[in-house]
C-alpha atoms as a PDB file:
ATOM      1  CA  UNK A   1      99.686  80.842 110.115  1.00  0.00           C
ATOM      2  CA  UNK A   2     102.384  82.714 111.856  1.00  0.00           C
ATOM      3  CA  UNK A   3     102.809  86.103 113.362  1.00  0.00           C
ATOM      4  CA  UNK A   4     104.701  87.158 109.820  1.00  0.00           C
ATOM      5  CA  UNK A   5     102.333  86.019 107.756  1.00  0.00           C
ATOM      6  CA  UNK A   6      99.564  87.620 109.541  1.00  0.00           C
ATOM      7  CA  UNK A   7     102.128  90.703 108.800  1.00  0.00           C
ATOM      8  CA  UNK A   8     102.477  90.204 105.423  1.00  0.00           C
ATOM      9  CA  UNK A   9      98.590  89.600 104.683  1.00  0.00           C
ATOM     10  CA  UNK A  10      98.067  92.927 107.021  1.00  0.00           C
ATOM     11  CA  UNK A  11     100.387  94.533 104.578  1.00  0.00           C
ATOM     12  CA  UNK A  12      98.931  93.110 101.900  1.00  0.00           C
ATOM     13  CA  UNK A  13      95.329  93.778 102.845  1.00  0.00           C
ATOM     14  CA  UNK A  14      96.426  97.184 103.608  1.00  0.00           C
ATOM     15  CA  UNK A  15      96.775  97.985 100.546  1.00  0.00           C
ATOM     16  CA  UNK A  16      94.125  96.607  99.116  1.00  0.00           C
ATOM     17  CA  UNK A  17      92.107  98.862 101.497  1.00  0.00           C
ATOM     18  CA  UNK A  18      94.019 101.749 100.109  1.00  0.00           C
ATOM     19  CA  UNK A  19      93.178 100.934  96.474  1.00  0.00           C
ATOM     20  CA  UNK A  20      89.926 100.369  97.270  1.00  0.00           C
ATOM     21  CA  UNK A  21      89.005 103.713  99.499  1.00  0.00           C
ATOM     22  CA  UNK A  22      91.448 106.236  97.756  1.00  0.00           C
ATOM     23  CA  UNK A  23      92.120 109.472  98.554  1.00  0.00           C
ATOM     24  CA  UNK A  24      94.321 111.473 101.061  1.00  0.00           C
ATOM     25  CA  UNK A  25      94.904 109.425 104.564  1.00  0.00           C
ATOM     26  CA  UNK A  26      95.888 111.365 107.524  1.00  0.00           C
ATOM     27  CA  UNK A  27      98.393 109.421 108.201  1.00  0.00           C
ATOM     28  CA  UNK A  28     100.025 108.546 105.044  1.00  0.00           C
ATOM     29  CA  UNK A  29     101.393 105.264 103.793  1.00  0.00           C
ATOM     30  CA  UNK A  30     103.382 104.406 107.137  1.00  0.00           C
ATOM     31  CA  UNK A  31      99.650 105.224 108.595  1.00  0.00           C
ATOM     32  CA  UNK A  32      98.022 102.962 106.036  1.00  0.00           C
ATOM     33  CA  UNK A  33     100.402 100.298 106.422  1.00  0.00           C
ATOM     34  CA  UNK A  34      99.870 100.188 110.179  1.00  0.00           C
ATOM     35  CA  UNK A  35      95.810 100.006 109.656  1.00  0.00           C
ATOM     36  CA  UNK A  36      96.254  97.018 107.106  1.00  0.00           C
ATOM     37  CA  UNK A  37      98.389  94.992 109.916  1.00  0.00           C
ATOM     38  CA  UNK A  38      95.986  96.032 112.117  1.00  0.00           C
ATOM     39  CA  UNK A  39      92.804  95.320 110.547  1.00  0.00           C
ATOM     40  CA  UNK A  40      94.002  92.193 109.411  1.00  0.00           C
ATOM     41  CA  UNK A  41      94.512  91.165 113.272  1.00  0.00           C
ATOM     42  CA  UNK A  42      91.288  92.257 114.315  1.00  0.00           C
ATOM     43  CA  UNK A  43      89.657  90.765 111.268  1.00  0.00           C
ATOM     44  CA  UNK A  44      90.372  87.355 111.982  1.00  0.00           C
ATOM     45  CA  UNK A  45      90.064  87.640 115.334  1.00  0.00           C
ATOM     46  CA  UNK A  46      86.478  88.604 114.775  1.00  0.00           C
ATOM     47  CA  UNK A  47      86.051  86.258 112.233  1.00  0.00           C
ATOM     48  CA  UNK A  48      87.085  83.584 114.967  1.00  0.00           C
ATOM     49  CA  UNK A  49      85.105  84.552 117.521  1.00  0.00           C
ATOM     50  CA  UNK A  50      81.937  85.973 115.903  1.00  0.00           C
ATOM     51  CA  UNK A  51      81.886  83.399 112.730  1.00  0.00           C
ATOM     52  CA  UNK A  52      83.451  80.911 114.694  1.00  0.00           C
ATOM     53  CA  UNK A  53      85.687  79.823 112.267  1.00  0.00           C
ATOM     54  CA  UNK A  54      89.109  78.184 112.616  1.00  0.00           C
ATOM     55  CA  UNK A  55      92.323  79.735 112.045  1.00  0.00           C
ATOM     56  CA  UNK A  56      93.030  78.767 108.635  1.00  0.00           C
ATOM     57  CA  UNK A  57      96.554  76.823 108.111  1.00  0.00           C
ATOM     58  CA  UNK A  58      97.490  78.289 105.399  1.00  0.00           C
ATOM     59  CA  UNK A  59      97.663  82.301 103.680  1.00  0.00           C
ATOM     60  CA  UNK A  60      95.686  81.678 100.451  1.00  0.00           C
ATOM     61  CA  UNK A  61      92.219  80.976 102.558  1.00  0.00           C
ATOM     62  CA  UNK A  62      89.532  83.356 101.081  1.00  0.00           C
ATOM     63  CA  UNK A  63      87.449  83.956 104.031  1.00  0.00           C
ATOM     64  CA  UNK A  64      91.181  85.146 105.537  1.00  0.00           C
ATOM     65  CA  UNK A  65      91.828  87.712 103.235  1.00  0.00           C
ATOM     66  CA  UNK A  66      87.892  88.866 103.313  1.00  0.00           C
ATOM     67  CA  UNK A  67      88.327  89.305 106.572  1.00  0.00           C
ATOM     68  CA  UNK A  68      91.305  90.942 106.822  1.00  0.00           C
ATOM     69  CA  UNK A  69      90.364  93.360 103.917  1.00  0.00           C
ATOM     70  CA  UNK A  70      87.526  93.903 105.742  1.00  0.00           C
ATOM     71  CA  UNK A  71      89.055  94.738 109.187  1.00  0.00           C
ATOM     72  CA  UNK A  72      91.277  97.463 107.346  1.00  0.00           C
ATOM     73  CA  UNK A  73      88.789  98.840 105.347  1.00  0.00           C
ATOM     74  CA  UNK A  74      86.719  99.550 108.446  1.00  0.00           C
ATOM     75  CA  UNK A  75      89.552 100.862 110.411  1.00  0.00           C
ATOM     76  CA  UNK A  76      90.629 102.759 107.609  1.00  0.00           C
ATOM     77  CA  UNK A  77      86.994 103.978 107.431  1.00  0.00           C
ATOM     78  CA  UNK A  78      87.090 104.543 111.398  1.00  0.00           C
ATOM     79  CA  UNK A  79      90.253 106.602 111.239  1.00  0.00           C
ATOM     80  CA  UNK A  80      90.007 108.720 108.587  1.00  0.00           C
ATOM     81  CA  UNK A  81      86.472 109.571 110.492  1.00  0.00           C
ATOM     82  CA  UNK A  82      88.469 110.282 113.503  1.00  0.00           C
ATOM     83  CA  UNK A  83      91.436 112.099 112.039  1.00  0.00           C
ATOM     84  CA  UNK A  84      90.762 113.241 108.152  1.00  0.00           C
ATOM     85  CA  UNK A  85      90.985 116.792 108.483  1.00  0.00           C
ATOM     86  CA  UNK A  86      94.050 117.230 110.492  1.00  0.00           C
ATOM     87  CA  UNK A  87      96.367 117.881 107.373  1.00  0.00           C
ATOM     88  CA  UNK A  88      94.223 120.552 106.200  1.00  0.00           C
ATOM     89  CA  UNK A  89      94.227 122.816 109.323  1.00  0.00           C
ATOM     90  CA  UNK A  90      97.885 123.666 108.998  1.00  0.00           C
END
């Protein structure tokens, strides 16, 4: 897979994060968007070196989206941790 598809399933897997942990993100969908592509990276890479599986050739490999979902549903977790009641201080 290439750098844009790892974009597009970051993307895609953010939003999959979002559905599945809803509510009010700090840093809205920009924010969210950015933690998908994100987790997505550091999903697979974990999944590569922990799991040690191969990079899959192809977009529609399970274990690749579990692990990207995965990755941005912990970061999302992680972040919203970190920064989920700046919004309601102002």
């Amino acid at each position: 897979m290439g750098i844009v598809s790892w974009l597009v399933l970051g993307l895609i897997a953010g939003v999959i994060a979002k559905v599945l942990l809803p509510g009010r993100d700090p840093g809205g969908l920009v924010g969210t968007t950015l933690i998908g592509i994100v987790g997505s990276f550091i999903g697979g890479w974990l999944s590569v070196k922990i799991l040690d599986r191969p990079i899959p050739k192809d977009i529609f490999d399970l274990s690749t989206w579990v692990a990207a979902v995965a990755g941005a549903l912990v970061l999302l977790i992680a972040y919203r941790l970190l920064f989920g009641n700046s919004r309601d201080r102002r």
